[in-house]
N, C-alpha and C. Protein backbone atom coordinates (compact mmCIF):
# COMPACT_ATOMS: atom_id res chain seq x y z
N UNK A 1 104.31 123.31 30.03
CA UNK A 1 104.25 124.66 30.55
C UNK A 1 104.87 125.61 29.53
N UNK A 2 104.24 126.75 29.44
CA UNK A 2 104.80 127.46 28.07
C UNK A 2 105.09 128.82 29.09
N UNK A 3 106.39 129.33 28.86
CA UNK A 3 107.30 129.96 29.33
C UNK A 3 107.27 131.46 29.16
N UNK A 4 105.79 131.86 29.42
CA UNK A 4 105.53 133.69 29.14
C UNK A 4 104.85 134.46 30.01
N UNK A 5 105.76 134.21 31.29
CA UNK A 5 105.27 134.71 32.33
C UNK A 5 103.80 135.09 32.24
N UNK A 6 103.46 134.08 32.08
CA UNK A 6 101.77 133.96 32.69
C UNK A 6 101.82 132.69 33.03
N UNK A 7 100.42 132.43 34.26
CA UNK A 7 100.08 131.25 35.17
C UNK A 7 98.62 130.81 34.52
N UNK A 8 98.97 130.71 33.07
CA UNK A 8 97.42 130.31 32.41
C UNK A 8 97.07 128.67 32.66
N UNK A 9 97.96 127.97 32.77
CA UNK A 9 98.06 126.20 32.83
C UNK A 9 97.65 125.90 33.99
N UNK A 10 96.60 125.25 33.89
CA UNK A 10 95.80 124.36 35.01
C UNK A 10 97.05 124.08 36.03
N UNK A 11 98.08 123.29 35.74
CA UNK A 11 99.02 123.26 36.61
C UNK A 11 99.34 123.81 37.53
N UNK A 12 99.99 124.97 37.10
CA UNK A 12 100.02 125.84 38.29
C UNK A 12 98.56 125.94 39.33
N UNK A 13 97.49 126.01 38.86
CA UNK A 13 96.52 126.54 39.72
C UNK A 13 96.00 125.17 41.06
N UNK A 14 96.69 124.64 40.81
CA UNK A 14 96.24 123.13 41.84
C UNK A 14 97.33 122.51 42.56
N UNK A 15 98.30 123.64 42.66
CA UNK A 15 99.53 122.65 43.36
C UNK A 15 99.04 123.87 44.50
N UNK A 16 100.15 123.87 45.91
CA UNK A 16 100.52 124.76 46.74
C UNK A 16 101.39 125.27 46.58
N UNK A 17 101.55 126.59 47.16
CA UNK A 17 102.01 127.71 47.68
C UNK A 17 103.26 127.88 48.19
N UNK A 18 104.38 128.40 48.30
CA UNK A 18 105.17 128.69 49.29
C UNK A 18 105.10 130.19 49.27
N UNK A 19 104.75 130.66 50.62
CA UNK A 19 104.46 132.48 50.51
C UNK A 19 105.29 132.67 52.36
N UNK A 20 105.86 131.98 53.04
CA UNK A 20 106.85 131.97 54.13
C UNK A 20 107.59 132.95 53.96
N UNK A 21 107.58 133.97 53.70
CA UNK A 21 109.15 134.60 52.87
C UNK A 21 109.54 135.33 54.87
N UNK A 22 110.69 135.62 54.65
CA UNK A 22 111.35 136.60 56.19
C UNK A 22 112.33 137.76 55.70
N UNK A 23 111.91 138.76 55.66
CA UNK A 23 112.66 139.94 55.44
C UNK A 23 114.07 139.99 55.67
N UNK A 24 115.33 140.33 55.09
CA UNK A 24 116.27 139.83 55.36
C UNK A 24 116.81 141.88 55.68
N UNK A 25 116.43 142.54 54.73
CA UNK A 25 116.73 143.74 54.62
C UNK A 25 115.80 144.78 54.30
N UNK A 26 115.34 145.84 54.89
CA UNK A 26 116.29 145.92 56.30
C UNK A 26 115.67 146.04 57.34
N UNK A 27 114.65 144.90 57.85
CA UNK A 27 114.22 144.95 59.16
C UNK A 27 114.23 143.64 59.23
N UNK A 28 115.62 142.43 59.85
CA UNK A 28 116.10 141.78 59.80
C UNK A 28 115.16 140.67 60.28
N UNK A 29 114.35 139.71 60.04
CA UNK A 29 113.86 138.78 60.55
C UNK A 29 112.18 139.22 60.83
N UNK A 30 111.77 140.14 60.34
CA UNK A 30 110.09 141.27 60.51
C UNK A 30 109.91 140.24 58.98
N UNK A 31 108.96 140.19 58.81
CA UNK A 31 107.47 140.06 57.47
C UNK A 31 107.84 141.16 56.69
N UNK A 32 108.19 140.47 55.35
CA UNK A 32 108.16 141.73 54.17
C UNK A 32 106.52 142.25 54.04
N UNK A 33 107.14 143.55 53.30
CA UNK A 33 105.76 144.25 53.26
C UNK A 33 105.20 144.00 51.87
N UNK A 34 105.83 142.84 51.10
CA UNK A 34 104.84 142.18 50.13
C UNK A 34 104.41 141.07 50.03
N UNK A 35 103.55 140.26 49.57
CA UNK A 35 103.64 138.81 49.25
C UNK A 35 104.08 138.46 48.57
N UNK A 36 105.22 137.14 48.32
CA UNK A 36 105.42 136.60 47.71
C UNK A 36 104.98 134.84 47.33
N UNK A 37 104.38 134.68 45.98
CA UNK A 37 103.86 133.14 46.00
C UNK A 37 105.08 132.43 45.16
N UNK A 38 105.40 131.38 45.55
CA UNK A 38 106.13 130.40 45.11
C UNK A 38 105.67 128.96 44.47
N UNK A 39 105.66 128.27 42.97
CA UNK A 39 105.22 127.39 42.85
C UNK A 39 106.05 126.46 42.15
N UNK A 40 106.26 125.09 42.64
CA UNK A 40 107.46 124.11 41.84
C UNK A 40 106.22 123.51 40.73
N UNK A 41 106.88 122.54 40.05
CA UNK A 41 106.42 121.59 39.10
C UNK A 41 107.78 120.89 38.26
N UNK A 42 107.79 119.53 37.80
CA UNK A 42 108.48 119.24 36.98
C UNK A 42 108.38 118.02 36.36
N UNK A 43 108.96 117.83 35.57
CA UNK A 43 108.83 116.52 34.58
C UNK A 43 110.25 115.98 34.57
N UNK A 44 110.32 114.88 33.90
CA UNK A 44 111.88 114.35 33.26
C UNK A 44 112.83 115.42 32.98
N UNK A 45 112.51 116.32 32.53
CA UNK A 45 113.63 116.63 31.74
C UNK A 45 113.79 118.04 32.12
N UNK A 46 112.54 118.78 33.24
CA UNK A 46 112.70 120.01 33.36
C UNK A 46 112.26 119.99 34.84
N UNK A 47 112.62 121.50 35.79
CA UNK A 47 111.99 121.94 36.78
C UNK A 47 111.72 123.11 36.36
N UNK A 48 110.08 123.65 36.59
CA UNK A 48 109.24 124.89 36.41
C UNK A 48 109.55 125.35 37.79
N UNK A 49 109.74 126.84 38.08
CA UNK A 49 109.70 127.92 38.71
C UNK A 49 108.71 128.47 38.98
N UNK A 50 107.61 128.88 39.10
CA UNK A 50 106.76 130.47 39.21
C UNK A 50 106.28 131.29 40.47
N UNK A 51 107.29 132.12 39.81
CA UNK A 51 107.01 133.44 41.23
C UNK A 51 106.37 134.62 40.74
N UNK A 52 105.30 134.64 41.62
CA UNK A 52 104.34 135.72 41.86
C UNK A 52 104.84 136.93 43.06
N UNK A 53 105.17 137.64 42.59
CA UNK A 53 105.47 138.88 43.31
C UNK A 53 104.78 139.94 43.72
N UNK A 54 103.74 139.78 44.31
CA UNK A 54 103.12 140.98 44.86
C UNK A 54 103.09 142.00 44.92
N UNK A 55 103.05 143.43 44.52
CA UNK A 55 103.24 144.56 44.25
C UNK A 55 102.39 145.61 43.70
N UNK A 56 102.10 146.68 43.83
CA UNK A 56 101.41 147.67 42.97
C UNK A 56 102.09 148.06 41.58
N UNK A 57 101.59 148.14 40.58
CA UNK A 57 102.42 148.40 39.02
C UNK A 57 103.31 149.03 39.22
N UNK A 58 103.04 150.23 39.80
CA UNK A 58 103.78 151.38 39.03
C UNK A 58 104.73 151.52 40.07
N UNK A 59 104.86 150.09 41.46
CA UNK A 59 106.21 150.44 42.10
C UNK A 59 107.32 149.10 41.42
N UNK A 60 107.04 148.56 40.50
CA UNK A 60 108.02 147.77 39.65
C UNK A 60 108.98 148.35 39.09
N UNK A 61 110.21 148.44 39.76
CA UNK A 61 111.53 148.97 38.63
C UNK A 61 111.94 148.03 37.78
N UNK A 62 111.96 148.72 36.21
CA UNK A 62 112.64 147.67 35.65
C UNK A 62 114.10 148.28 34.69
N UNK A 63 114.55 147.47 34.26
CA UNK A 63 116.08 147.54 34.15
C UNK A 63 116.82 147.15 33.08
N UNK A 64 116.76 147.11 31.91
CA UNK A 64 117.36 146.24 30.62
C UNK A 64 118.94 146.44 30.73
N UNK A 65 119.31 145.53 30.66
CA UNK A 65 120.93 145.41 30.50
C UNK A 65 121.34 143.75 30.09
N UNK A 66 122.82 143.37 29.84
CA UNK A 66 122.94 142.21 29.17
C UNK A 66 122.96 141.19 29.98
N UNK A 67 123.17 139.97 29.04
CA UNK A 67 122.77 138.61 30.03
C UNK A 67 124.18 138.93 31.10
N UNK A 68 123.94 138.82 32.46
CA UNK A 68 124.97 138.47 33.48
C UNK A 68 125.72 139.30 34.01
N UNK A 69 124.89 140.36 33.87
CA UNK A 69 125.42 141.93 33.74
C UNK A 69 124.78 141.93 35.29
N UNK A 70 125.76 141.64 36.61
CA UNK A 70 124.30 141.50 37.87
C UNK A 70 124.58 143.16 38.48
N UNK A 71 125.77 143.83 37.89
CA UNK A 71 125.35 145.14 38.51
C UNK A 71 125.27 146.51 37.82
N UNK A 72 124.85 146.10 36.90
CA UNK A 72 123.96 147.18 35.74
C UNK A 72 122.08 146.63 35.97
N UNK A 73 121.86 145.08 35.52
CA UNK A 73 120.64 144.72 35.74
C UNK A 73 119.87 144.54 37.03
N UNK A 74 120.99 143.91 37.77
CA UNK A 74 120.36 143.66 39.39
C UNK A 74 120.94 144.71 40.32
N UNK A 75 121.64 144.53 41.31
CA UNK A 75 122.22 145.09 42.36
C UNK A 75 121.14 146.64 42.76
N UNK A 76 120.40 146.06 42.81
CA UNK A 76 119.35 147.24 43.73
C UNK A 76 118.80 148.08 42.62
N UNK A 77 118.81 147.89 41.80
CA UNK A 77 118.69 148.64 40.38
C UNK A 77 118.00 148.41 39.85
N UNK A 78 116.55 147.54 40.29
CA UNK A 78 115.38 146.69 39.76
C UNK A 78 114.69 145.64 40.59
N UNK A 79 113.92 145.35 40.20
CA UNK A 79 112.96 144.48 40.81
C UNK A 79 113.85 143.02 40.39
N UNK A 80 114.00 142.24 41.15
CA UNK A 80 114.55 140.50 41.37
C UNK A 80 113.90 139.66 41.82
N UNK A 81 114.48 138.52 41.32
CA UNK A 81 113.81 137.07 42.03
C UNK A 81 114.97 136.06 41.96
N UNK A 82 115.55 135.07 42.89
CA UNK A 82 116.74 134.36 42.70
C UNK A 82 116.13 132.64 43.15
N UNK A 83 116.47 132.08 42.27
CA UNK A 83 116.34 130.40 43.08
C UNK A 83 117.90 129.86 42.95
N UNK A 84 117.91 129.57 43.49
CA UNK A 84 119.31 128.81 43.95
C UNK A 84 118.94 127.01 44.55
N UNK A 85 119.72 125.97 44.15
CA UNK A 85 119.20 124.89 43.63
C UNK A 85 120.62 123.95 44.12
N UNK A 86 120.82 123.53 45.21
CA UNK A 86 121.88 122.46 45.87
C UNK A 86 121.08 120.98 45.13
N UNK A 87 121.62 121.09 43.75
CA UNK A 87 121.14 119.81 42.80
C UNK A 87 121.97 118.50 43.65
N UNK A 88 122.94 119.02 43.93
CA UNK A 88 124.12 117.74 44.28
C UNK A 88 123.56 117.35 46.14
N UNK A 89 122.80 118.09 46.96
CA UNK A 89 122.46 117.86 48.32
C UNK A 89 123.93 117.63 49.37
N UNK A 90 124.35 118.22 48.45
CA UNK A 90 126.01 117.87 49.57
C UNK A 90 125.90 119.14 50.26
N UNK A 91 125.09 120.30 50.39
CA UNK A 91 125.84 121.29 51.59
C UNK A 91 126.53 122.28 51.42
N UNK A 92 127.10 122.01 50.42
CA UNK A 92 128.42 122.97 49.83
C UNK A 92 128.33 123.43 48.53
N UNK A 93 127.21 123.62 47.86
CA UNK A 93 127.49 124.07 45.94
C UNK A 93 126.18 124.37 45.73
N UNK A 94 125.98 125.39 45.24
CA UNK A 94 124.37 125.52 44.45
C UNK A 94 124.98 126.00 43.03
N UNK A 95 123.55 125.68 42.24
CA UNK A 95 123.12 126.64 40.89
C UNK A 95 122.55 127.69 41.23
N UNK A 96 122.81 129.03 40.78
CA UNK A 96 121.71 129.89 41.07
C UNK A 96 121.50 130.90 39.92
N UNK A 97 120.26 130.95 39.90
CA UNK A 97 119.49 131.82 38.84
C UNK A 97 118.52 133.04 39.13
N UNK A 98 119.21 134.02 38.43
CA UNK A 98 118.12 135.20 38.76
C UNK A 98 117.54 135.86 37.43
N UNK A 99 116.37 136.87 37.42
CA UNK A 99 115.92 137.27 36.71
C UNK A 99 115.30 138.47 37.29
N UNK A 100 115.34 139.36 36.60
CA UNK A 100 115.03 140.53 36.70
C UNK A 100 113.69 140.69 36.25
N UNK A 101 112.70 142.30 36.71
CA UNK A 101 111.64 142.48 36.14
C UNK A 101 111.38 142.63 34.89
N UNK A 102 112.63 142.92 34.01
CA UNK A 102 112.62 143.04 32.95
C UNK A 102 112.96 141.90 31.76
N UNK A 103 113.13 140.83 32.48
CA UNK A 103 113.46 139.18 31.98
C UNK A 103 114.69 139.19 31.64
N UNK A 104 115.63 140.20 32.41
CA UNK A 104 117.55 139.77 32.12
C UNK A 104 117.77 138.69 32.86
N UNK A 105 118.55 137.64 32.45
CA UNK A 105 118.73 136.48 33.35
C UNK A 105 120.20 137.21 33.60
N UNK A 106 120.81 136.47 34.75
CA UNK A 106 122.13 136.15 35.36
C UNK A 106 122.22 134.89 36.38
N UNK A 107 123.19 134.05 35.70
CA UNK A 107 123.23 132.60 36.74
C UNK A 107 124.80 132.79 37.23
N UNK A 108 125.21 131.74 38.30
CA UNK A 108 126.32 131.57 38.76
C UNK A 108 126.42 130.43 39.69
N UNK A 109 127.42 130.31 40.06
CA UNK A 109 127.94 129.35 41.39
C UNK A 109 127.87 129.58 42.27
N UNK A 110 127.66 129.36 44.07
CA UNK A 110 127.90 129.01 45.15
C UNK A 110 128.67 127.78 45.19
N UNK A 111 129.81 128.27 45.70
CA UNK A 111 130.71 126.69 46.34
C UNK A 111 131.58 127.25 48.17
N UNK A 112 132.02 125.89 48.09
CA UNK A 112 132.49 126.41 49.22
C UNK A 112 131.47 127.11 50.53
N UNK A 113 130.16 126.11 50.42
CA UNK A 113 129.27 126.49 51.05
C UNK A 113 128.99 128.23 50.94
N UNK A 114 129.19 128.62 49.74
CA UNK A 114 128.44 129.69 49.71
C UNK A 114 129.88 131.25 50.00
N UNK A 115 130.55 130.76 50.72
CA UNK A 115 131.88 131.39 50.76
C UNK A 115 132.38 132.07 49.41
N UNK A 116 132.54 131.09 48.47
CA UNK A 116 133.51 131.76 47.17
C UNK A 116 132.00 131.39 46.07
N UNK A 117 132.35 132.51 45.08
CA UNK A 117 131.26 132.64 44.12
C UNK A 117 131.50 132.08 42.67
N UNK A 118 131.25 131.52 41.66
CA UNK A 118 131.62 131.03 40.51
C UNK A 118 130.67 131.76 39.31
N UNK A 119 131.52 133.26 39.05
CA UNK A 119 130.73 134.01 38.14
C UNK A 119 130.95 133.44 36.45
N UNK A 120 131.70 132.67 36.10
CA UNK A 120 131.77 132.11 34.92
C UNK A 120 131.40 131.42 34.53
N UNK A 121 130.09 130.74 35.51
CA UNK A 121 129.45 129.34 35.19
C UNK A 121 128.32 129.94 34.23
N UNK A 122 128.28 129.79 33.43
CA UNK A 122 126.72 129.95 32.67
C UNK A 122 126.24 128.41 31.79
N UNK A 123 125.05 128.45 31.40
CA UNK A 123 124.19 127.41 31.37
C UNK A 123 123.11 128.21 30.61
N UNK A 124 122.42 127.21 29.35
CA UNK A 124 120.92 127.37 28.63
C UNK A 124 119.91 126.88 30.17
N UNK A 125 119.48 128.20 30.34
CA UNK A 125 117.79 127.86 31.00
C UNK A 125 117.15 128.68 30.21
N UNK A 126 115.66 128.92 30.69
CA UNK A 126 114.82 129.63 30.12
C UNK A 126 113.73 129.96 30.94
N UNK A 127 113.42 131.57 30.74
CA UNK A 127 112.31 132.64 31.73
C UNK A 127 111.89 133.40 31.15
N UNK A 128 110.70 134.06 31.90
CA UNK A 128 110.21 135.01 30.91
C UNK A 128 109.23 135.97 32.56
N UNK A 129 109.38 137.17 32.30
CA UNK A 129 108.62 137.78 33.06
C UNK A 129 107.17 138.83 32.63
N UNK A 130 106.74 139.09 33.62
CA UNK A 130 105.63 140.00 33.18
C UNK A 130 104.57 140.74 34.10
N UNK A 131 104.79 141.94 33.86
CA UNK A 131 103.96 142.91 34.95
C UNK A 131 102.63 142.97 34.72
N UNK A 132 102.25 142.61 35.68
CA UNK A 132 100.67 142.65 36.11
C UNK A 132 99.53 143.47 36.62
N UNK A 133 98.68 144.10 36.93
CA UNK A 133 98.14 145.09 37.98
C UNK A 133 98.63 145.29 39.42
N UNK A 134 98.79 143.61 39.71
CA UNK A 134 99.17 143.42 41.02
C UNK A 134 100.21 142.69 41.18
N UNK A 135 101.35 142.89 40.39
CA UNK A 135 102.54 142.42 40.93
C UNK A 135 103.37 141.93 39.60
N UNK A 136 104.53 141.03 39.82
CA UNK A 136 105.36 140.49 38.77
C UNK A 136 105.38 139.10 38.93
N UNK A 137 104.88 139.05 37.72
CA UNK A 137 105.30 137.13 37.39
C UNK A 137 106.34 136.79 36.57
N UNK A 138 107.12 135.77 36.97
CA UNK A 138 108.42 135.65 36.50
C UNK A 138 108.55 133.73 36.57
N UNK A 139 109.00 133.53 35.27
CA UNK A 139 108.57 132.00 35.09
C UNK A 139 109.89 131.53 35.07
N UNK A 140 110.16 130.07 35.40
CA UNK A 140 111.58 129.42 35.35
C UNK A 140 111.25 128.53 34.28
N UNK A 141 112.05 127.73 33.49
CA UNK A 141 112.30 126.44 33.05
C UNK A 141 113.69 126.03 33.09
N UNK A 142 114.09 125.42 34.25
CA UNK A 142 115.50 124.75 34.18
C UNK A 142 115.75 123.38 34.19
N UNK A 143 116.31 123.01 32.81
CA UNK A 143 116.76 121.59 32.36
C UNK A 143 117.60 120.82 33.60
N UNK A 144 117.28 119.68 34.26
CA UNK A 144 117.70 118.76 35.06
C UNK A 144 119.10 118.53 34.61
N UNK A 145 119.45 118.72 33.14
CA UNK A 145 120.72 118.09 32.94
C UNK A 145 121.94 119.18 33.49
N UNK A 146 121.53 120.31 33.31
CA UNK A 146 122.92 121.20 33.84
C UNK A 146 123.04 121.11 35.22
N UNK A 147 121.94 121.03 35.98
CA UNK A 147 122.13 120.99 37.41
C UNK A 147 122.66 119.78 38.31
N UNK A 148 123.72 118.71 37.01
CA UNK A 148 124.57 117.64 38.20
C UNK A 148 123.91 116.84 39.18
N UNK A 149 122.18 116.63 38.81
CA UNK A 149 121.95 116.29 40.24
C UNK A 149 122.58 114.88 40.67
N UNK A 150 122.02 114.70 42.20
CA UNK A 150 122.71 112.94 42.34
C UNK A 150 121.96 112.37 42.34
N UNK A 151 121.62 110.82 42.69
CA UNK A 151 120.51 110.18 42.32
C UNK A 151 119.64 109.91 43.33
N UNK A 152 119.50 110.81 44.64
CA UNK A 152 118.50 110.39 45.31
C UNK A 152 117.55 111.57 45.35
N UNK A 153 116.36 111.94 46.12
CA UNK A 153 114.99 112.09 46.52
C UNK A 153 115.13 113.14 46.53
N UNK A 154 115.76 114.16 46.65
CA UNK A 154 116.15 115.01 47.81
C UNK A 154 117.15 116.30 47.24
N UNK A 155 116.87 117.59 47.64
CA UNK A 155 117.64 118.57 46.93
C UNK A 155 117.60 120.16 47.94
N UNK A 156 118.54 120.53 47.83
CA UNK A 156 118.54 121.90 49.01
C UNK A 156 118.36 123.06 47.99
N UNK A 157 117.17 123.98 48.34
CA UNK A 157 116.46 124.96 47.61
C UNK A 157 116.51 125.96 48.34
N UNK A 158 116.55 127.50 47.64
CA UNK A 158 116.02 128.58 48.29
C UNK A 158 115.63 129.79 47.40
N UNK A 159 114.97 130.79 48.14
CA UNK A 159 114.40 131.50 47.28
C UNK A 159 114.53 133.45 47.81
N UNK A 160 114.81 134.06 46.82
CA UNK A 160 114.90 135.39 47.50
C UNK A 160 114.56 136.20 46.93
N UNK A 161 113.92 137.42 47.28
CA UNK A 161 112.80 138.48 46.00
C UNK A 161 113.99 140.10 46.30
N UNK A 162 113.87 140.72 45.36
CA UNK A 162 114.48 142.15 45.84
C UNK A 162 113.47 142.79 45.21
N UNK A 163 112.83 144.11 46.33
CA UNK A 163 111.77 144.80 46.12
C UNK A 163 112.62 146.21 46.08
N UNK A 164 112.45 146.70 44.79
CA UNK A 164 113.24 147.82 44.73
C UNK A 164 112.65 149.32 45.40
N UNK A 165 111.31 149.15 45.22
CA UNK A 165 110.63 150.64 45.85
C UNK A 165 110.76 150.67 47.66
N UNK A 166 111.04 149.62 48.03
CA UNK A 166 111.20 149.64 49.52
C UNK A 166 112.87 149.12 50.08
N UNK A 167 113.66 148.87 48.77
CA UNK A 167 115.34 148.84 49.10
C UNK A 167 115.25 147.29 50.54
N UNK A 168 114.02 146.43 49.84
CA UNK A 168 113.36 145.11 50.51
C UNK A 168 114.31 143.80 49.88
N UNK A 169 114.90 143.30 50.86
CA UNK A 169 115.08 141.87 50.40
C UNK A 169 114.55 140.87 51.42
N UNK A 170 114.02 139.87 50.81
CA UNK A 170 113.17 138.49 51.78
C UNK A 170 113.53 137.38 50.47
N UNK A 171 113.50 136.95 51.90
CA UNK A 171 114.30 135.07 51.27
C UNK A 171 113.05 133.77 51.99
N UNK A 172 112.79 132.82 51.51
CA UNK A 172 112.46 131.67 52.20
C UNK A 172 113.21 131.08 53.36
N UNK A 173 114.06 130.65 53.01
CA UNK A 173 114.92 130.48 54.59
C UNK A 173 115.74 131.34 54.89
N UNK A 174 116.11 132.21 55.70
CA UNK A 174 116.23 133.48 56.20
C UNK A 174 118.00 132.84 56.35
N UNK A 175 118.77 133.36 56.25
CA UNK A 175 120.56 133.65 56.00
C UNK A 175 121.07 134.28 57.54
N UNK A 176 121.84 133.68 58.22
CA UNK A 176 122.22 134.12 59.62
C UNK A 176 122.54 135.69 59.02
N UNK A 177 122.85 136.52 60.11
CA UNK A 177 123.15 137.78 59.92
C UNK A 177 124.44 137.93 59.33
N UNK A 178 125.73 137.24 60.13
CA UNK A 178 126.85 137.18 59.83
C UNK A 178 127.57 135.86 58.79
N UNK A 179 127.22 136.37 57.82
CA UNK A 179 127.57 135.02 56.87
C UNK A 179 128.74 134.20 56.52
N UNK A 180 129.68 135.52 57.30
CA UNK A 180 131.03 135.07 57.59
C UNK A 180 131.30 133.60 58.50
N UNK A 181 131.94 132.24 57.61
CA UNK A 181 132.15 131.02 58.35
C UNK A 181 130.82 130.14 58.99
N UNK A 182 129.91 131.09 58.57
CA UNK A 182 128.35 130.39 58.73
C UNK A 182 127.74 130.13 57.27
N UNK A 183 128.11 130.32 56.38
CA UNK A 183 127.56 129.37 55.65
C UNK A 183 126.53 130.04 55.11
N UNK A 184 126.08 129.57 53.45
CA UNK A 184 124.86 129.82 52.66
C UNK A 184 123.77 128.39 52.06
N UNK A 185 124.90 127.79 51.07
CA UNK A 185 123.85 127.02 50.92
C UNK A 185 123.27 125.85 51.64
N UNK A 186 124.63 125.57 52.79
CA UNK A 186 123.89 124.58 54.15
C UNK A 186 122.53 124.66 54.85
N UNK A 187 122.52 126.57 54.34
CA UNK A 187 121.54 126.88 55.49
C UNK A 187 120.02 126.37 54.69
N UNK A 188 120.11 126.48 53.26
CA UNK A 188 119.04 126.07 52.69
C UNK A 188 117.49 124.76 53.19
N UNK A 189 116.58 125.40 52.43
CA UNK A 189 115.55 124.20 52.97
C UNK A 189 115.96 123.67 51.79
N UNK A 190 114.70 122.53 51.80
CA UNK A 190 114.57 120.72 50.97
C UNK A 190 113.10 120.88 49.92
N UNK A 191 113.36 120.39 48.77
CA UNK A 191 112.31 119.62 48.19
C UNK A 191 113.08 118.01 48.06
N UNK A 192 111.49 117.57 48.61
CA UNK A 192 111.89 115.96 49.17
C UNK A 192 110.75 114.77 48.42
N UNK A 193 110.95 113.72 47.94
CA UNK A 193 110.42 113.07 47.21
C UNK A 193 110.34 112.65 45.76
N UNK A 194 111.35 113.54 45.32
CA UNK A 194 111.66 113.52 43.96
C UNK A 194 111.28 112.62 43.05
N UNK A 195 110.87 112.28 42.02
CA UNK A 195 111.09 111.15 40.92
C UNK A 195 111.75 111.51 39.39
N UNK A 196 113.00 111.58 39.41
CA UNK A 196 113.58 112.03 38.53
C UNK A 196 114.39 111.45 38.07
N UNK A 197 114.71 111.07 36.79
CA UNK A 197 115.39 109.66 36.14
C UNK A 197 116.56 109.50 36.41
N UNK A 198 117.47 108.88 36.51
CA UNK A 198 118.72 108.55 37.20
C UNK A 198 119.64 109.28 35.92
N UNK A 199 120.41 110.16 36.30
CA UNK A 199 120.98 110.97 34.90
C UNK A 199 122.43 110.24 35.35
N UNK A 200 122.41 109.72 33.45
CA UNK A 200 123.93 108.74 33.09
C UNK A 200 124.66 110.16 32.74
N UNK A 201 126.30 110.16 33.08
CA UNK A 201 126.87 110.96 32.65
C UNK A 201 127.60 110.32 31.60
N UNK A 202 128.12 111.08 30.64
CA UNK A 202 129.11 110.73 29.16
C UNK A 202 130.36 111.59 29.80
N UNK A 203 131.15 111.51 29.13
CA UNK A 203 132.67 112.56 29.20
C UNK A 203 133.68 111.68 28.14
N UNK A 204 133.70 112.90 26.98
CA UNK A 204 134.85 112.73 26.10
C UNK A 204 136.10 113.07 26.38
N UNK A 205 136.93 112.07 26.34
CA UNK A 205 138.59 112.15 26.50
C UNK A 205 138.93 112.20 25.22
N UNK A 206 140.01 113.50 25.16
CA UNK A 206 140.77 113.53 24.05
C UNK A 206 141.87 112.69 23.86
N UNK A 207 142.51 111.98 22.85
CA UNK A 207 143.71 111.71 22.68
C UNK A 207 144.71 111.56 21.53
N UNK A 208 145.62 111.57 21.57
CA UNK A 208 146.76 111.54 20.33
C UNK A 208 147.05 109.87 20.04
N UNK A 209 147.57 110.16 18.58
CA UNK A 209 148.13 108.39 18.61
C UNK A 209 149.52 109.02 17.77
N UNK A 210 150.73 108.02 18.17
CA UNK A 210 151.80 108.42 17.72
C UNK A 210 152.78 107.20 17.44
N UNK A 211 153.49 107.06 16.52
CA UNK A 211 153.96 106.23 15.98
C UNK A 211 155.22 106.31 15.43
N UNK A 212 155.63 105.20 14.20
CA UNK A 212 156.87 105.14 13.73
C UNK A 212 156.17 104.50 12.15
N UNK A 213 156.60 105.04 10.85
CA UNK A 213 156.43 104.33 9.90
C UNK A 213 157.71 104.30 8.79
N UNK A 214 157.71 103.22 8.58
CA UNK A 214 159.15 103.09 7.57
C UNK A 214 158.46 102.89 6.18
């Protein structure tokens, strides 16, 4: 898959869809007033992204600012797309990655089921976006190795678009109202069936040697 926000690869065109999305803001649990298409794919060593964003051109805000910059580039200030990725399936921790219409990335942590945020985590992925007649395409490539996964089938996913001309946010699995002690990435859905190589971990220990010589 070559990473320029376009859906030119047979690939994409023969898998399914995820277009479920539920308005989160601000007509709480109503049908956004765009479509959004969602498509996985992956190999050994990578998971592909591609989101199709539905839209008329000229209501795309876009936004240049630096990598991780989420409230100069994002925070209502542009067109978004976020996947967030419970690699570990425990309930409590995601990866999450966003990208803007303008291809600024910003990643971070969910821990603590989504409670406390981990803005210092950064990680090599790779995206690329691109405006269309009818909407924004925005491509993922994220390496299996940063995302910790564990070794079974199974992984808690979600997905959320920010539509800037309508001050619109919609997610795939829709976020209780009160997020307080209820939780984020528990609430997540599943990609289930996985075949993905059992990742060995390494970890270098430092140490000293100390002595006596006569």
């Amino acid at each position: 898959i070559n990473i320029d926000g376009l859906l030119n690869e047979k690939e994409w065109q023969n898998i399914s869809t995820i277009t479920d999305f539920i308005q989160a803001e601000p007509l709480y649990g109503k049908q956004p007033t765009k479509v959004t298409e969602v498509r996985i794919l992956y190999d050994d060593e990578f998971i592909y992204i591609a989101a199709y964003l539905f839209d008329d051109k000229k209501n795309i805000k876009t936004k240049q600012s630096s990598y991780d910059d989420w409230y100069e580039g994002f925070e209502k200030n542009a067109d978004y797309f976020i996947v967030e990725i419970d690699s570990r399936h425990n309930h409590r921790s995601s990866y999450c990655f966003a990208v803007n219409s303008s291809g600024v990335q910003a990643d971070y942590q969910l821990i603590n089921d989504g409670n406390d945020t981990n803005d210092d985590w950064n990680a090599q992925w790779y995206s690329a976006s691109s405006i269309q007649e009818n909407g924004l395409i925005i491509e993922y490539k994220i390496p299996w190795k940063i995302l910790h996964y564990h070794k079974g089938d199974s992984m808690g996913i979600n997905f959320s678009r920010f539509i800037y001309s309508n001050n619109e946010e919609a997610y795939w699995i829709l976020l209780p109202v009160e997020l307080s002690g209820t939780g984020i990435v528990s609430h997540y859905g599943h990609i289930n069936n996985l075949e993905i190589p059992y990742q060995k971990n390494f970890m270098i220990r430092p140490y000293a040697l100390h002595g006596l010589t006569n």
